[in-house]
C-alpha atoms as a PDB file:
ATOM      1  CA  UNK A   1      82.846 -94.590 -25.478  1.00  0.00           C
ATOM      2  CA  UNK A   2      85.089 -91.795 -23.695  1.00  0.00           C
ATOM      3  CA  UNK A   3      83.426 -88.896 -22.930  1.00  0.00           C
ATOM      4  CA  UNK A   4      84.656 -85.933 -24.625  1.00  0.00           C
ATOM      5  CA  UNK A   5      86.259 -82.659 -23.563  1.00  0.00           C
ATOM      6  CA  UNK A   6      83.953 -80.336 -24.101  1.00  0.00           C
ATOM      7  CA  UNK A   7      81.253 -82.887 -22.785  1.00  0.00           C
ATOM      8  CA  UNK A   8      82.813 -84.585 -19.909  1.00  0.00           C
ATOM      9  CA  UNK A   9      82.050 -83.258 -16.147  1.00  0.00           C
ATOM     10  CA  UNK A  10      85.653 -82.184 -14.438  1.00  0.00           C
ATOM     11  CA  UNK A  11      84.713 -81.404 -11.037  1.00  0.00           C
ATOM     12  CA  UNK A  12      86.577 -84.915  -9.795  1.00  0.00           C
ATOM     13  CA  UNK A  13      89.549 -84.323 -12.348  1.00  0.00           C
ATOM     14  CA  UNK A  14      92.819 -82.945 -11.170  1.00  0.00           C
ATOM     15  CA  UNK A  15      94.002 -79.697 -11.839  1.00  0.00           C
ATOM     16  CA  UNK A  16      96.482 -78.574 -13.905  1.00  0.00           C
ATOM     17  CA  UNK A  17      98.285 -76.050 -11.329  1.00  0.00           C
ATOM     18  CA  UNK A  18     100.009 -72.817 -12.976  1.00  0.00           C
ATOM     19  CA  UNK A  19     102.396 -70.155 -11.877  1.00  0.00           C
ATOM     20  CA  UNK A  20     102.492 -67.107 -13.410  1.00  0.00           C
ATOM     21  CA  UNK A  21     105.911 -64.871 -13.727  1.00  0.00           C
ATOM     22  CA  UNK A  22     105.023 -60.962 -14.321  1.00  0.00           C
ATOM     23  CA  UNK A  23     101.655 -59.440 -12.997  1.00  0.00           C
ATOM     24  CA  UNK A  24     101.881 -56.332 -15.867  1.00  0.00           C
ATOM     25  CA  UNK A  25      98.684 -56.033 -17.436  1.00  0.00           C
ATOM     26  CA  UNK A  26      99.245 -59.316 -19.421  1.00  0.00           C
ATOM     27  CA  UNK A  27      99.838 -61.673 -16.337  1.00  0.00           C
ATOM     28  CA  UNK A  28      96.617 -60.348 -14.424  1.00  0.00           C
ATOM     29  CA  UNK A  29      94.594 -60.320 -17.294  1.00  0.00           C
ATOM     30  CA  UNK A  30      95.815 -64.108 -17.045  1.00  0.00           C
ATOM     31  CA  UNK A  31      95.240 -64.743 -13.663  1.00  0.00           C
ATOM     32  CA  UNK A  32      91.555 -63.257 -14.056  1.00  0.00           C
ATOM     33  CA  UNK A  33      90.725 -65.433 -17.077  1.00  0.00           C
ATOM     34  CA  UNK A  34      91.571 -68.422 -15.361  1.00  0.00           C
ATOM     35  CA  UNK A  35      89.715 -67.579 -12.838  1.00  0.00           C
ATOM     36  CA  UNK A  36      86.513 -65.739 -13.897  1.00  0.00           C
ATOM     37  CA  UNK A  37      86.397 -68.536 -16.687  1.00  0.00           C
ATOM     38  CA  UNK A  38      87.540 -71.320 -14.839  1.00  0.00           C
ATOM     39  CA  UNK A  39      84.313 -73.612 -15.171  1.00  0.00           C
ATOM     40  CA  UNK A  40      84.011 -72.942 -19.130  1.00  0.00           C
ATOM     41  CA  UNK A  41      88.201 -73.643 -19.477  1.00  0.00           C
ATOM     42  CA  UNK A  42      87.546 -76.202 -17.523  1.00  0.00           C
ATOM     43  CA  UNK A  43      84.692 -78.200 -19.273  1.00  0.00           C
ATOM     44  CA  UNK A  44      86.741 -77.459 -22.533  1.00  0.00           C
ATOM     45  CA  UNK A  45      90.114 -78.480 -21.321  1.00  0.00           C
ATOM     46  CA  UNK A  46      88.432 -81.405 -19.588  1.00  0.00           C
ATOM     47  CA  UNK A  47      89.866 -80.450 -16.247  1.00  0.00           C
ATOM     48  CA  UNK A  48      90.547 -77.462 -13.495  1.00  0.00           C
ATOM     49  CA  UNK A  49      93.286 -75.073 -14.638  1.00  0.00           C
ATOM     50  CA  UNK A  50      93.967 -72.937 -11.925  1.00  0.00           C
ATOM     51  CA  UNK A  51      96.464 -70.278 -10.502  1.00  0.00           C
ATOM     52  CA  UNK A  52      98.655 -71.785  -7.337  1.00  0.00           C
ATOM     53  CA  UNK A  53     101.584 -69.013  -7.345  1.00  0.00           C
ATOM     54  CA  UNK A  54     102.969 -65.885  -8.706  1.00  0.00           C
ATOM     55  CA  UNK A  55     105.741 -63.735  -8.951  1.00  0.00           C
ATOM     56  CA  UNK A  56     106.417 -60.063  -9.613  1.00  0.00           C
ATOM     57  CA  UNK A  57     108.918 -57.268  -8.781  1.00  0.00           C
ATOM     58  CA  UNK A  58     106.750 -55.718  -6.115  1.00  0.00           C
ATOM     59  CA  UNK A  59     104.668 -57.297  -3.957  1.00  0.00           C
ATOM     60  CA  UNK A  60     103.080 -54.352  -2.227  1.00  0.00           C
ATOM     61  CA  UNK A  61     101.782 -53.008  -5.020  1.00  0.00           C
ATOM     62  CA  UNK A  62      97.849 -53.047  -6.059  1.00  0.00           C
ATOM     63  CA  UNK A  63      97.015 -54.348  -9.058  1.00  0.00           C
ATOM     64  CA  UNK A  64      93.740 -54.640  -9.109  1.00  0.00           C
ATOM     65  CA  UNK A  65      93.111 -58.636  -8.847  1.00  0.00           C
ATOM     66  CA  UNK A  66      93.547 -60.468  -5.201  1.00  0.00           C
ATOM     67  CA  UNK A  67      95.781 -62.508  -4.942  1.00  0.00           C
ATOM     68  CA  UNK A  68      94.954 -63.872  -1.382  1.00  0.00           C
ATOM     69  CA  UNK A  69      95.388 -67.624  -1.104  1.00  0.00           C
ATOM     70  CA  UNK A  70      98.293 -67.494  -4.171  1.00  0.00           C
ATOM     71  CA  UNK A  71     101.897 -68.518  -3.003  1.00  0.00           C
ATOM     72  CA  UNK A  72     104.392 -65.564  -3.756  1.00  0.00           C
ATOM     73  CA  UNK A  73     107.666 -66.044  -5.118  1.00  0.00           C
ATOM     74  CA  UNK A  74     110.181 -62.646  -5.144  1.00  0.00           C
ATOM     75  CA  UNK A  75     112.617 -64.730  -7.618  1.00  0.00           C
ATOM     76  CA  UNK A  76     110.653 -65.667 -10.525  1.00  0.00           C
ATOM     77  CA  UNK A  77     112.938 -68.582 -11.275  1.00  0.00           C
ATOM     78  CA  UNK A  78     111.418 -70.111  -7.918  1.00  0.00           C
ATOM     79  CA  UNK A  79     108.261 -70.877  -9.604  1.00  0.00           C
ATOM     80  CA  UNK A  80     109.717 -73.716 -11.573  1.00  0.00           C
ATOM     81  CA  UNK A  81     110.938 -75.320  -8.069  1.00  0.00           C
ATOM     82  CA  UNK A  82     107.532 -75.451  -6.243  1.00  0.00           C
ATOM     83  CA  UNK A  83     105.290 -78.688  -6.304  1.00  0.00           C
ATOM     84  CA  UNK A  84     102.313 -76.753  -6.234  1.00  0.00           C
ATOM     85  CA  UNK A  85     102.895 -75.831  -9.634  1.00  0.00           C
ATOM     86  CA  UNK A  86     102.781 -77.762 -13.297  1.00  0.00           C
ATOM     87  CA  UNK A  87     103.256 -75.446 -15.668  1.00  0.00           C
ATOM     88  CA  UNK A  88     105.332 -72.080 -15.966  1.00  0.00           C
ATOM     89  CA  UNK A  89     103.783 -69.000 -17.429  1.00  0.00           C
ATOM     90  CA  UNK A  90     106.660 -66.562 -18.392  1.00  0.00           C
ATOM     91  CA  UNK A  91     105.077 -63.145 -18.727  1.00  0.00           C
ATOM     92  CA  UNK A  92     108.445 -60.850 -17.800  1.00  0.00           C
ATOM     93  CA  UNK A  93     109.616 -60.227 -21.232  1.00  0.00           C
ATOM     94  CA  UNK A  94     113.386 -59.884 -22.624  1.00  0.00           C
ATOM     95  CA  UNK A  95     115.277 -62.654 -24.665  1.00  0.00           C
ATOM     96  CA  UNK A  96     117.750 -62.905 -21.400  1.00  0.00           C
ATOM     97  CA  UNK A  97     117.691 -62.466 -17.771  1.00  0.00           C
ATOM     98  CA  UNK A  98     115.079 -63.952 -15.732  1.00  0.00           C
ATOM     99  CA  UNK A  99     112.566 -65.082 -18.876  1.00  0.00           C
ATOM    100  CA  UNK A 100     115.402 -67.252 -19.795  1.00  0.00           C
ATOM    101  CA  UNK A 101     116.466 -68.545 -16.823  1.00  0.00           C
ATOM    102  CA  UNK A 102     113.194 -69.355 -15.757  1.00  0.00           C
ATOM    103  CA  UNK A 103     112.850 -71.307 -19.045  1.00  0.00           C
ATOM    104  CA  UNK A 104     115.633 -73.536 -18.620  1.00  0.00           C
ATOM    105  CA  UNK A 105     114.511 -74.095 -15.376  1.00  0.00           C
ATOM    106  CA  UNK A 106     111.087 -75.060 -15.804  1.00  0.00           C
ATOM    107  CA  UNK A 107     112.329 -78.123 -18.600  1.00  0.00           C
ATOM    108  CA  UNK A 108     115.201 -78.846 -15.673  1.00  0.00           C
ATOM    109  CA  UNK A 109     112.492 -79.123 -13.184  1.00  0.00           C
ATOM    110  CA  UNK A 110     109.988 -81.080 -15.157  1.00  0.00           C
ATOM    111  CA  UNK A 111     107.252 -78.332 -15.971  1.00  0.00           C
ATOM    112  CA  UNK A 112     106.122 -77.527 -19.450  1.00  0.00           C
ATOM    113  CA  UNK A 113     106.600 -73.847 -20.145  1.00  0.00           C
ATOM    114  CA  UNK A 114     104.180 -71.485 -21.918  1.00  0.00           C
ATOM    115  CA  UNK A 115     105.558 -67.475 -22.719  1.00  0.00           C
ATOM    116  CA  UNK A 116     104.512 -64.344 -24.718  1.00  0.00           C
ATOM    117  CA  UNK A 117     107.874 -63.673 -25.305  1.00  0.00           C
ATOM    118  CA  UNK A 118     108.504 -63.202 -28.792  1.00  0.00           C
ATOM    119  CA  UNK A 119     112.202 -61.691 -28.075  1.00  0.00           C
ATOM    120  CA  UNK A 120     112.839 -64.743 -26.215  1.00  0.00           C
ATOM    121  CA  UNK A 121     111.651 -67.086 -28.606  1.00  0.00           C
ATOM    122  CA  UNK A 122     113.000 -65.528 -31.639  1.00  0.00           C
ATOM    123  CA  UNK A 123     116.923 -65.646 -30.007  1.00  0.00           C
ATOM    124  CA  UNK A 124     116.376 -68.602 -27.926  1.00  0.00           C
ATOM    125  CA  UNK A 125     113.839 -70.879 -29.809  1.00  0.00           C
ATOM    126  CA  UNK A 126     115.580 -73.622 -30.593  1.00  0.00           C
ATOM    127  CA  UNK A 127     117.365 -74.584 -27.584  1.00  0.00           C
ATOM    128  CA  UNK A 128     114.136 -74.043 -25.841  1.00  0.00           C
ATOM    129  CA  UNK A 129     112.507 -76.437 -28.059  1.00  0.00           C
ATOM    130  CA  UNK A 130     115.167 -78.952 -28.430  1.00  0.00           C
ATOM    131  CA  UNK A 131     114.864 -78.655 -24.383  1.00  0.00           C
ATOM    132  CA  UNK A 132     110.959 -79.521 -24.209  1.00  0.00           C
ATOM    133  CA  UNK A 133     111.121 -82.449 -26.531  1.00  0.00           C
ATOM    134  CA  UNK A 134     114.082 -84.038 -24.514  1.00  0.00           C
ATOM    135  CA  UNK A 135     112.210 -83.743 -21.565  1.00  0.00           C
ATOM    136  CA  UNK A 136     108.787 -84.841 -22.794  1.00  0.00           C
ATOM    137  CA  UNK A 137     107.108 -81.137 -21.887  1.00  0.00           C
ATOM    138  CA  UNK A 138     105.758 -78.669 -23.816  1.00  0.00           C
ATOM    139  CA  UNK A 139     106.905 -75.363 -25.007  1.00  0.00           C
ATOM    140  CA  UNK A 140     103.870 -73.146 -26.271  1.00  0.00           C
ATOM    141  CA  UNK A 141     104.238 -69.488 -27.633  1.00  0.00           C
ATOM    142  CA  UNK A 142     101.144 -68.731 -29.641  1.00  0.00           C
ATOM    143  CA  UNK A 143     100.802 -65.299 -27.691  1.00  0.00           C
ATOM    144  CA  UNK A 144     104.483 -64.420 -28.750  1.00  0.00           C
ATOM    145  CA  UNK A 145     103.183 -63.229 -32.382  1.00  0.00           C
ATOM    146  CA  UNK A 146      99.930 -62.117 -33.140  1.00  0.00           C
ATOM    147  CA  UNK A 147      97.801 -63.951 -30.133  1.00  0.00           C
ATOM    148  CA  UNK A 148      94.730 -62.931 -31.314  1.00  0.00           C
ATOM    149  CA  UNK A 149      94.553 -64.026 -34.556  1.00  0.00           C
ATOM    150  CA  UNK A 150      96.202 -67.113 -33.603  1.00  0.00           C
ATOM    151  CA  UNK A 151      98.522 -67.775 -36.574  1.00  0.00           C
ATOM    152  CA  UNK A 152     101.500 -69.970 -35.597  1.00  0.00           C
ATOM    153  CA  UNK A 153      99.429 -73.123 -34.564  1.00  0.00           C
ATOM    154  CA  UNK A 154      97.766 -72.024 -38.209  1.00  0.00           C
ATOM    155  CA  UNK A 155     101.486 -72.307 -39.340  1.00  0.00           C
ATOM    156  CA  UNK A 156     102.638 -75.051 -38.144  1.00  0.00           C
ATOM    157  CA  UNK A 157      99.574 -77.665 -37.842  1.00  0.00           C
ATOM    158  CA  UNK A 158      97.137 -76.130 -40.411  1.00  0.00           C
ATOM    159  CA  UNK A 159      99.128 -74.911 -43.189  1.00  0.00           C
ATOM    160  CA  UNK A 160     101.877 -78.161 -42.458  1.00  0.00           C
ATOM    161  CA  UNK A 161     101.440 -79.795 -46.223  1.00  0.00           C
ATOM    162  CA  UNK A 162     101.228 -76.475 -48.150  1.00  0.00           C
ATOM    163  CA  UNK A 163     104.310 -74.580 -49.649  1.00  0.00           C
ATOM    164  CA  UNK A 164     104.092 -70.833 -48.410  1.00  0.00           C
ATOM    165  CA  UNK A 165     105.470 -68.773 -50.173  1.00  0.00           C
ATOM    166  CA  UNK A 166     104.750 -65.298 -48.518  1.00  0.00           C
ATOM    167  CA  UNK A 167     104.364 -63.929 -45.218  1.00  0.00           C
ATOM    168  CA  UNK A 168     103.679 -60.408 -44.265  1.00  0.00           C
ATOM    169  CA  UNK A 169     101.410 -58.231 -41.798  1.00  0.00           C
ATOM    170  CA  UNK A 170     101.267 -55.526 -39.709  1.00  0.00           C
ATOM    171  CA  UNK A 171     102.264 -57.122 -36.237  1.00  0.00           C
ATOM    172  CA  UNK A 172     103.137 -54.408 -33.848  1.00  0.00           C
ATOM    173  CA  UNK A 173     100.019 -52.229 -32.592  1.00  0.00           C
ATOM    174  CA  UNK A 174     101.476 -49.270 -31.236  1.00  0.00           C
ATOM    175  CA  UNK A 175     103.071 -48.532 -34.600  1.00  0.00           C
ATOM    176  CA  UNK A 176      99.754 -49.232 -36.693  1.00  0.00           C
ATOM    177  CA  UNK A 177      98.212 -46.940 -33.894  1.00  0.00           C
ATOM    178  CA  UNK A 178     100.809 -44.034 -34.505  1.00  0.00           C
ATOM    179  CA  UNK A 179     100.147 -44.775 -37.982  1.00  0.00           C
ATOM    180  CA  UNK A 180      96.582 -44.205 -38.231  1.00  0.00           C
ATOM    181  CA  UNK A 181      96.532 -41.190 -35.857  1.00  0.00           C
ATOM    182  CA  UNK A 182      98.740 -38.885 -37.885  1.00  0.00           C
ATOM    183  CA  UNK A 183      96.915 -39.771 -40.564  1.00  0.00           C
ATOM    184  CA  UNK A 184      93.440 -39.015 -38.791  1.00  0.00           C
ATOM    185  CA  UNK A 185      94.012 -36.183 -36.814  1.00  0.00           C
ATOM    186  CA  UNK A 186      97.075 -34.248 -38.677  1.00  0.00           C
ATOM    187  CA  UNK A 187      99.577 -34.106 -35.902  1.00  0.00           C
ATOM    188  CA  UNK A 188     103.399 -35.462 -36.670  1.00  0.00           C
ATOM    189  CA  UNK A 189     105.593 -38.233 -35.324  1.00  0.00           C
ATOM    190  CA  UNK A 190     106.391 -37.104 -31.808  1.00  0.00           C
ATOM    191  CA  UNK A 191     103.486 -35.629 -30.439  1.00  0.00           C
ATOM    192  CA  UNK A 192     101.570 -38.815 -31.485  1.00  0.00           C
ATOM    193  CA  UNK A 193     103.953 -41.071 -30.004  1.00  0.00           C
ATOM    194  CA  UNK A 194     103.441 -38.679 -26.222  1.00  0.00           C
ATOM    195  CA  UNK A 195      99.689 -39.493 -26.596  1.00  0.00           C
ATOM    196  CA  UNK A 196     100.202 -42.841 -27.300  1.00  0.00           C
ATOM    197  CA  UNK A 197     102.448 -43.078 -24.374  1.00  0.00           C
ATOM    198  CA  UNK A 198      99.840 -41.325 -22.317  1.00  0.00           C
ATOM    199  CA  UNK A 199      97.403 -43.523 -23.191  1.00  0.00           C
ATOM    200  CA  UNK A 200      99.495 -46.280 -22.182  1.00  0.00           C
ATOM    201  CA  UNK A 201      99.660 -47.773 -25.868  1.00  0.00           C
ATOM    202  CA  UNK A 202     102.994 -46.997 -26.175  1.00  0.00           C
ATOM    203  CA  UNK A 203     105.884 -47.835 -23.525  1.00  0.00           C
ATOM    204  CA  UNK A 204     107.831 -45.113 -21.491  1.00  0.00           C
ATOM    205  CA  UNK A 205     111.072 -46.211 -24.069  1.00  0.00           C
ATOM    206  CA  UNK A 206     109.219 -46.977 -27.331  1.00  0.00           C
ATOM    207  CA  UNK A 207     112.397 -48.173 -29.279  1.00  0.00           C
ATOM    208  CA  UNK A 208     111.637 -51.728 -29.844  1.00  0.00           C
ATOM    209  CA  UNK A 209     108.173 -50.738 -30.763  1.00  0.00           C
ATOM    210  CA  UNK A 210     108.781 -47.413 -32.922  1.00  0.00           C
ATOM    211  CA  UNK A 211     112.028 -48.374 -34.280  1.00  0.00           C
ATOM    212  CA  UNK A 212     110.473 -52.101 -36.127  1.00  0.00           C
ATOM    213  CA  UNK A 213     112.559 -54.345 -33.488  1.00  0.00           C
ATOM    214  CA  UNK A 214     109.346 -56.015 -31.939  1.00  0.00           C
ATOM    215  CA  UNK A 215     108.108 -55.873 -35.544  1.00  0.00           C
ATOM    216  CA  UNK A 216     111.355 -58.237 -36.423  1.00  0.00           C
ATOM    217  CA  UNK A 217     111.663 -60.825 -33.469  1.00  0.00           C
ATOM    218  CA  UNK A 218     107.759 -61.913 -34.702  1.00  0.00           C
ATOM    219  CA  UNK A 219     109.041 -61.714 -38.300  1.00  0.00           C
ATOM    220  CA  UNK A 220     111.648 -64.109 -37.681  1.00  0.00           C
ATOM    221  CA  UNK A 221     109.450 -66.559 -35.605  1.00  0.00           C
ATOM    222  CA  UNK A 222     106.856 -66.562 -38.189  1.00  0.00           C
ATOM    223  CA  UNK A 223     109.335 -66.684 -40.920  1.00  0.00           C
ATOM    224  CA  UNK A 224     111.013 -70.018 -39.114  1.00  0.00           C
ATOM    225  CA  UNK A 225     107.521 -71.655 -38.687  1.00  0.00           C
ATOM    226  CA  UNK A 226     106.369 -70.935 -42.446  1.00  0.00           C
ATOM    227  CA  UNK A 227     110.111 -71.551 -44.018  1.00  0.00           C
ATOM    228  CA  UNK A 228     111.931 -74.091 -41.862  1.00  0.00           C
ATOM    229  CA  UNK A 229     115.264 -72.924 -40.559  1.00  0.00           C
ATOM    230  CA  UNK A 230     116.281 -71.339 -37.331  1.00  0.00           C
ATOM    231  CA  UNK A 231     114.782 -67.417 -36.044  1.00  0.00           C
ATOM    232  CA  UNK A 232     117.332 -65.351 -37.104  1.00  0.00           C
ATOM    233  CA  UNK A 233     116.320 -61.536 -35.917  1.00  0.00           C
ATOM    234  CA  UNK A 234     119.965 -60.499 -37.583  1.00  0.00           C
ATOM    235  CA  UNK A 235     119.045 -61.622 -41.565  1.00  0.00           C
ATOM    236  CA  UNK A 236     116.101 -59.343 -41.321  1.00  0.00           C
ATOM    237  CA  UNK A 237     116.560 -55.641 -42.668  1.00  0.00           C
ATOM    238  CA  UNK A 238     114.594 -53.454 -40.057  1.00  0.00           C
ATOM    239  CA  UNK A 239     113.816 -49.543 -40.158  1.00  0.00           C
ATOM    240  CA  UNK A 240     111.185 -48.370 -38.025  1.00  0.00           C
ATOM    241  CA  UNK A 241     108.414 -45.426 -38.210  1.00  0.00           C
ATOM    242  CA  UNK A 242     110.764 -42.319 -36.801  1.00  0.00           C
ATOM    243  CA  UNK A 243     111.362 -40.816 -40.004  1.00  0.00           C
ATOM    244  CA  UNK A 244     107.593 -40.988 -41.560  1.00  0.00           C
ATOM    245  CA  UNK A 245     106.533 -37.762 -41.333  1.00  0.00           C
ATOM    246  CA  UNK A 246     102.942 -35.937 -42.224  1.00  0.00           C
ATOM    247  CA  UNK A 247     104.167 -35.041 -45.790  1.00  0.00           C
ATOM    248  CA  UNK A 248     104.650 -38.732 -46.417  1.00  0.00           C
ATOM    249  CA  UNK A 249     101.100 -39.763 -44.849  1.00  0.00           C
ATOM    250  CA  UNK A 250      99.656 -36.976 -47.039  1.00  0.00           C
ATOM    251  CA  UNK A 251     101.559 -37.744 -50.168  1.00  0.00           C
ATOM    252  CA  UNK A 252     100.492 -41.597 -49.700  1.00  0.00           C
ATOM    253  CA  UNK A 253      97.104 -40.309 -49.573  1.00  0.00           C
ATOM    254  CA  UNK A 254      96.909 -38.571 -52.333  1.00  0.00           C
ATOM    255  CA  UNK A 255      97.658 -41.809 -54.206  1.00  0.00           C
ATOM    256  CA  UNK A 256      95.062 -43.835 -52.769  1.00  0.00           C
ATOM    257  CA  UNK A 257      97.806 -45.586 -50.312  1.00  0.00           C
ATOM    258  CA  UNK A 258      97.963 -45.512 -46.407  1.00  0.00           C
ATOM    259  CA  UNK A 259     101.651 -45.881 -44.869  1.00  0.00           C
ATOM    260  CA  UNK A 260     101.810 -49.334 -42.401  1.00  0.00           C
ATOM    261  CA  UNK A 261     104.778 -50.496 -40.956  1.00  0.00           C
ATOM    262  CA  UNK A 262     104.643 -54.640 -42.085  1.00  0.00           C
ATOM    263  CA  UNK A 263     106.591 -57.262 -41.547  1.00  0.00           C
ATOM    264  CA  UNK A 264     107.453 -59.237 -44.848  1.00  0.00           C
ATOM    265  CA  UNK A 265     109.345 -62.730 -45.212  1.00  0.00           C
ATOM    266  CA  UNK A 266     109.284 -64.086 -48.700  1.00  0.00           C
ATOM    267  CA  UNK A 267     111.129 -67.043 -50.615  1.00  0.00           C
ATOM    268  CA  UNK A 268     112.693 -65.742 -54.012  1.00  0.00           C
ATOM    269  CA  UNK A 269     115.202 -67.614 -56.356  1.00  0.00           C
ATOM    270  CA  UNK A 270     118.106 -66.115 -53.849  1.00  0.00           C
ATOM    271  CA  UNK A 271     116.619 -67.798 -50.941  1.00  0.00           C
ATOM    272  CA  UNK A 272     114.661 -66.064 -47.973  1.00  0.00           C
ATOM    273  CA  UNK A 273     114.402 -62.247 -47.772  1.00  0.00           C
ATOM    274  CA  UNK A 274     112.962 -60.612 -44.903  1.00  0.00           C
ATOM    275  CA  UNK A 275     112.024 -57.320 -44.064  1.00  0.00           C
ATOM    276  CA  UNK A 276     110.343 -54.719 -41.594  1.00  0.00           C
ATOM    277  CA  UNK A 277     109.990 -51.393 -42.686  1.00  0.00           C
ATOM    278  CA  UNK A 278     107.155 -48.652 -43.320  1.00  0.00           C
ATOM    279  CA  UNK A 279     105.439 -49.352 -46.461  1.00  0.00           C
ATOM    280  CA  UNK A 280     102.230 -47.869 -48.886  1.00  0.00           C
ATOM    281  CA  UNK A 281      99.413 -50.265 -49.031  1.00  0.00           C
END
């Protein structure tokens, strides 16, 4: 009988070798997983997954995680040219530029590919795809929309014989954050957004965040998954949380409703509609 996975020793298996493009918070947490979990992801994945190389921007700069012993690539697109590495993880962000180019490269060069990039993956998704199949790899994006939950693999594998008809959600955190705060502690739009920046919840240029756009690329991913079809970020009617203002929150309130900015994709008689914009639930 084989041995299973999750039973199966995998000190004398090979290891599947990774190299990891962006060291933001994301890519470290990453690299520390790996390897403060390695025997556990190890005994589950029934062998060694481990961190050969990296790439970043700035390779003086202390991030908090050593990365003595790792090779170091200043072009990210190197990573899918080393031997010492199997699989690409994209962790850079942006549907063009680098992230992109390191995509096709990693399918030219015979590496599967694995990103968080849900602006990527929303413009680029099926080429990518069509890509991985013709080259036997795999292309794997669960962390692009909702990574904790997880609900594409739910989507795709899970939910594969059953008609959706509906999906919506709140999907983008530092909106649901700015959200709840006004509401909590009184204070309006802007100076909640400068705390939430402070606090490093929010980015330095909040726009795709604040202004639904982040909200939309994982609309239209989970939209293609539950409907068929291609990602199309440019059929979805987007307005973000700018204009909500403490008069709305408190007005929403007094009606038993709290203001969330969701995401909504839904078949009617007229075909798909999609949506992202603040609503009362």
């Amino acid at each position: 009988m084989n041995a299973s996975p999750l039973s199966a020793a995998s000190g004398h298996a090979v290891p599947l070798r990774v190299g990891v493009a962006g060291l933001g918070t994301v890519g470290v947490g990453v690299v520390e997983i790996l390897r403060n979990q390695a025997a556990l992801i190890a005994t589950r994945a029934g062998r060694p997954i481990e961190v050969t190389a990296v790439s970043a921007r700035d390779r003086g700069r202390d991030r908090g995680v050593d990365l003595a012993g790792l090779g170091w690539e200043d072009d990210a697109v190197a990573l899918a040219r080393r031997d010492d590495v199997d699989v690409v993880v994209e962790l850079i962000g942006g549907a063009e530029g680098t992230a992109l180019d390191l995509a096709r490269a990693a399918f030219s060069g015979g590496k599967s590919f694995v990103t968080a990039n849900k602006a990527m993956i929303a413009a680029h998704g099926p080429e990518l795809a069509a890509a991985a199949e013709e080259s036997g790899l795999a292309l794997a994006f669960e962390a692009a929309v909702a990574g904790g939950i997880p609900i594409l693999k739910a989507l795709r594998e899970g939910l594969a014989g059953n008609a959706v008809g509906r999906v919506y959600g709140i999907l983008n955190g530092t909106c649901n954050y700015i959200l709840t705060e006004m509401r909590t502690i009184g204070r309006d739009f802007s100076d909640v957004l400068a705390q939430a920046q402070a606090l490093g919840y929010a980015e330095a240029d909040p726009t795709f965040d604040v202004d639904g756009i982040d909200t939309a690329h994982k609309l239209a991913i989970l939209a293609a998954l539950a409907f068929g079809g291609r990602p199309d970020i440019y059929a979805i009617h987007v307005e973000g949380i700018r204009h909500v203002t403490i008069d709305d929150i408190r007005f929403a309130e007094e009606l038993g409703f709290r203001i969330k900015l969701l995401g909504v994709a839904r078949m009617t008689g007229q075909g798909l509609e999609q949506r992202v914009h603040p609503c009362m639930v």
